[in-house]
N, C-alpha and C. Protein backbone atom coordinates (compact mmCIF):
# COMPACT_ATOMS: atom_id res chain seq x y z
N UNK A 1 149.81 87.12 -226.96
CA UNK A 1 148.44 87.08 -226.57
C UNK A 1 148.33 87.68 -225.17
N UNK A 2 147.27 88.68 -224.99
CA UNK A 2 147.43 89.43 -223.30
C UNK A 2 146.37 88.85 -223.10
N UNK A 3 145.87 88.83 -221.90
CA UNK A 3 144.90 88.24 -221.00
C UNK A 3 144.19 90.04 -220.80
N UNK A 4 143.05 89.88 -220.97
CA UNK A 4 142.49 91.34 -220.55
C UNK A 4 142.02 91.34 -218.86
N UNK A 5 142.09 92.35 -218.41
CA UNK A 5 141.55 92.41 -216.85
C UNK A 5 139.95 91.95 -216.56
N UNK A 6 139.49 91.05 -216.14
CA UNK A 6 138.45 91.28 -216.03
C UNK A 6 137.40 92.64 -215.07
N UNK A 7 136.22 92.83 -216.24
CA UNK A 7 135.96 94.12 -215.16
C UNK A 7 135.45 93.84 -214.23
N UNK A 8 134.63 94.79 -213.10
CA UNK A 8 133.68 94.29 -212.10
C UNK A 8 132.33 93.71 -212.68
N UNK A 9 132.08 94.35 -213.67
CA UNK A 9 130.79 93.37 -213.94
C UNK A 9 130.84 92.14 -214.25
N UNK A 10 132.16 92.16 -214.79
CA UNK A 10 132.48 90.48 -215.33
C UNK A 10 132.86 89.78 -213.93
N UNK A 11 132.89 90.05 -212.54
CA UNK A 11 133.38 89.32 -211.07
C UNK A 11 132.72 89.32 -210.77
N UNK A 12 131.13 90.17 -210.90
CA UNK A 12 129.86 89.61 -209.76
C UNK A 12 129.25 88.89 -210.54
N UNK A 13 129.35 88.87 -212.12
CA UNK A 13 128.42 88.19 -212.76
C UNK A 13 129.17 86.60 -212.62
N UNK A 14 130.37 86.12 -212.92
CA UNK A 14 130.94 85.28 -212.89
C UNK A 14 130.91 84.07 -211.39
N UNK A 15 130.54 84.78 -210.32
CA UNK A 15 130.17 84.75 -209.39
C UNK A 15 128.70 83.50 -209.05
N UNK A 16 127.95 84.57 -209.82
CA UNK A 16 126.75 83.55 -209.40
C UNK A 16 126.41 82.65 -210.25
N UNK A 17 125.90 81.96 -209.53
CA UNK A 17 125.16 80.60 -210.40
C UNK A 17 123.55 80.23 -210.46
N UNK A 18 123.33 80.05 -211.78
CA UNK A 18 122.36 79.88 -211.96
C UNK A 18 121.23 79.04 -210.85
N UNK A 19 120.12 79.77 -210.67
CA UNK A 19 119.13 79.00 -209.59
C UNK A 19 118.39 77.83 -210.53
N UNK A 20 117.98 76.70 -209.57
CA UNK A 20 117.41 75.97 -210.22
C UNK A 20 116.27 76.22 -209.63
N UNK A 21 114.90 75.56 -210.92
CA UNK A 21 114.12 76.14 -210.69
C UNK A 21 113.25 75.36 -209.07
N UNK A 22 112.46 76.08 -208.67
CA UNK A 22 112.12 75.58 -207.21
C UNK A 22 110.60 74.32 -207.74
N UNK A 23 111.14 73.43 -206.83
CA UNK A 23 110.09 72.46 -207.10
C UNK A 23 108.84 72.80 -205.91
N UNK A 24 107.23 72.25 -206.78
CA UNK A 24 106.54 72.83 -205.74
C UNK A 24 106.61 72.23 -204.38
N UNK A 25 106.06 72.68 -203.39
CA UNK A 25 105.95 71.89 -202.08
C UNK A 25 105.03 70.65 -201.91
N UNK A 26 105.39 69.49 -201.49
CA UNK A 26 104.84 68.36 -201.71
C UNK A 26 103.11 68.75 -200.53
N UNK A 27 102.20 68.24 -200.75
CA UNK A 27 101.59 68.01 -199.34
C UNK A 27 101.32 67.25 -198.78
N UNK A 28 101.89 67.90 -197.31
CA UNK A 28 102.15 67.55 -196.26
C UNK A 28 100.83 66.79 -195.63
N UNK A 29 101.21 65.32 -195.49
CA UNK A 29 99.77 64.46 -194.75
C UNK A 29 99.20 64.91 -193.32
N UNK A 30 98.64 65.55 -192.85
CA UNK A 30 98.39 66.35 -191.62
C UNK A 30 97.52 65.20 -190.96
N UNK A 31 98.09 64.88 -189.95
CA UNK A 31 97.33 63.79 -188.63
C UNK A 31 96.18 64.83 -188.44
N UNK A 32 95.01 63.99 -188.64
CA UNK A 32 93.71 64.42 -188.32
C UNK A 32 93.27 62.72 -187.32
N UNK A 33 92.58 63.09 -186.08
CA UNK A 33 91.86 61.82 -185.30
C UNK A 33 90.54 61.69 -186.12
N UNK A 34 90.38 60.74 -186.28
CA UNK A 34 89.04 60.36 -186.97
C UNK A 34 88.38 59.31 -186.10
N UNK A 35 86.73 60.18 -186.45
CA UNK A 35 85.87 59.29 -185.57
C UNK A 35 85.66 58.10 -185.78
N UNK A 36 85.56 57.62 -184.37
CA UNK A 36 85.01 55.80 -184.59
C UNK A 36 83.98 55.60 -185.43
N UNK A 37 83.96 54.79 -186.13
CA UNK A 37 82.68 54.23 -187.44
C UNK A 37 81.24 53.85 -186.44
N UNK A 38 80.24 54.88 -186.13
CA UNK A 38 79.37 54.66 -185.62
C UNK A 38 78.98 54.84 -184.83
N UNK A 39 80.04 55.32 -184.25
CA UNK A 39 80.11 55.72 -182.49
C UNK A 39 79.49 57.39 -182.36
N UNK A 40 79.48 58.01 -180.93
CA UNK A 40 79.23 58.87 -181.02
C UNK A 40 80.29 59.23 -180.00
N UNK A 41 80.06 60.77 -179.69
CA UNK A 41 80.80 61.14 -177.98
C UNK A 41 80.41 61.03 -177.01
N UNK A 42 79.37 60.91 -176.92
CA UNK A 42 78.29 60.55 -175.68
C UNK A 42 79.35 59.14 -175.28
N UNK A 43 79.10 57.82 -176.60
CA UNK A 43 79.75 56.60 -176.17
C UNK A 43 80.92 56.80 -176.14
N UNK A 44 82.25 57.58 -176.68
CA UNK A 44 83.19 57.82 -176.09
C UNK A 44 83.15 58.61 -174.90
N UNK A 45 82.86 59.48 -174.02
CA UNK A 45 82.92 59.98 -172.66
C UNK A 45 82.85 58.83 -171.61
N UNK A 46 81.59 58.35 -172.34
CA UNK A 46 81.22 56.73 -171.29
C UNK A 46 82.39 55.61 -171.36
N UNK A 47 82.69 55.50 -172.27
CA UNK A 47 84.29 54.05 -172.21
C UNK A 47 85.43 55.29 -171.51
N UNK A 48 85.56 56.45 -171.99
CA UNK A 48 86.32 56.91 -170.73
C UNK A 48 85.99 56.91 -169.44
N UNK A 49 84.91 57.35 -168.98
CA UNK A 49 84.54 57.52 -167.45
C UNK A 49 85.08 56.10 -167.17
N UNK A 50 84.38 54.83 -167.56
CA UNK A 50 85.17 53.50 -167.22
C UNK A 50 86.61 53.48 -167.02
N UNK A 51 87.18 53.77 -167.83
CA UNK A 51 88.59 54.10 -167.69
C UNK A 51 89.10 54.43 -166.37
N UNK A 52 88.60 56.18 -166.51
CA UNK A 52 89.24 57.10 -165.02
C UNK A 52 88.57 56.47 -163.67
N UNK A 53 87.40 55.60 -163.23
CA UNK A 53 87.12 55.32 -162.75
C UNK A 53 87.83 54.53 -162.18
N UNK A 54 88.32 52.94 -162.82
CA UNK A 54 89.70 52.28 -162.49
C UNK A 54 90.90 52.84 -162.23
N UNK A 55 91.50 53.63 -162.28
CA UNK A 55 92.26 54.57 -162.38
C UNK A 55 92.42 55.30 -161.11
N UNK A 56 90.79 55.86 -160.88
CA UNK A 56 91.22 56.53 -160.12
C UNK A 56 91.40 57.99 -159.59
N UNK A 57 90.83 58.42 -161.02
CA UNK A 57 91.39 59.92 -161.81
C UNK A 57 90.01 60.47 -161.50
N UNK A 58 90.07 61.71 -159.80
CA UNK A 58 88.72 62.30 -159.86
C UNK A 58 88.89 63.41 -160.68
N UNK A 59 89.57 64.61 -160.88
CA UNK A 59 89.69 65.72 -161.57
C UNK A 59 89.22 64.93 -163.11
N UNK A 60 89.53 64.58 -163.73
CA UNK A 60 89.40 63.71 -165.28
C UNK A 60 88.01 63.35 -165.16
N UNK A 61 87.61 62.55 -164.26
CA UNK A 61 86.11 62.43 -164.40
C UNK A 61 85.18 63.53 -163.77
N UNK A 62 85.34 64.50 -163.51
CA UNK A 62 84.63 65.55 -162.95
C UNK A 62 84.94 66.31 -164.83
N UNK A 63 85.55 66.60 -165.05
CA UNK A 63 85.66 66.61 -166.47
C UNK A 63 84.81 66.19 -167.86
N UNK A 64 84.97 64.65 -167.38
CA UNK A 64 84.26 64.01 -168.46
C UNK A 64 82.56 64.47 -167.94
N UNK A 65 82.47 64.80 -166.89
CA UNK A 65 81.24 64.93 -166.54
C UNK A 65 80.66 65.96 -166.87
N UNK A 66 81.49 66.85 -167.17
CA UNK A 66 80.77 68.28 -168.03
C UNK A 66 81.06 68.36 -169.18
N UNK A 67 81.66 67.39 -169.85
CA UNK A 67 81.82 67.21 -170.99
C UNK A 67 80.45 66.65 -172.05
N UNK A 68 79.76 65.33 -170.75
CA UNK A 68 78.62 64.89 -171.19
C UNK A 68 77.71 66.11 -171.02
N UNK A 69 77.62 66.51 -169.71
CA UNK A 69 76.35 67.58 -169.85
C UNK A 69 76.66 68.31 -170.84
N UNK A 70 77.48 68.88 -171.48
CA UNK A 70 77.40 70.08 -172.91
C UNK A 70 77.32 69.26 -173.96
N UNK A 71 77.39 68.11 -174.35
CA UNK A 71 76.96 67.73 -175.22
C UNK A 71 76.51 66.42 -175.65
């Protein structure tokens, strides 16, 4: 019984292995901030200014302060 040579097609094919198939991509839960139930921004700017005020923080409230005037 002889053993035959294998050819080159028979060494690259022998080679690879079958892919499995690709599972889809799950999705991804993306952090979104969600607004307070009721609130607006007006009343969030204002519980901040309280904040930076204690604090301390003039740049931050010179901030919040044109934050209220635009909107």
């Amino acid at each position: 019984m002889t053993i035959s040579k294998p050819t080159i097609y028979n060494i690259k094919s022998a080679g690879k292995a079958k892919k499995k198939p690709k599972a889809k991509p799950k999705a991804k839960a993306k952090a979104k901030p969600k607004a307070a139930k009721g609130g607006s921004t007006q009343d969030a700017v204002k519980a901040l200014k309280g904040v930076v005020d204690q604090q301390g923080m003039e740049k931050t409230r010179e901030l919040l302060d044109i934050m209220e005037a635009l909107g």
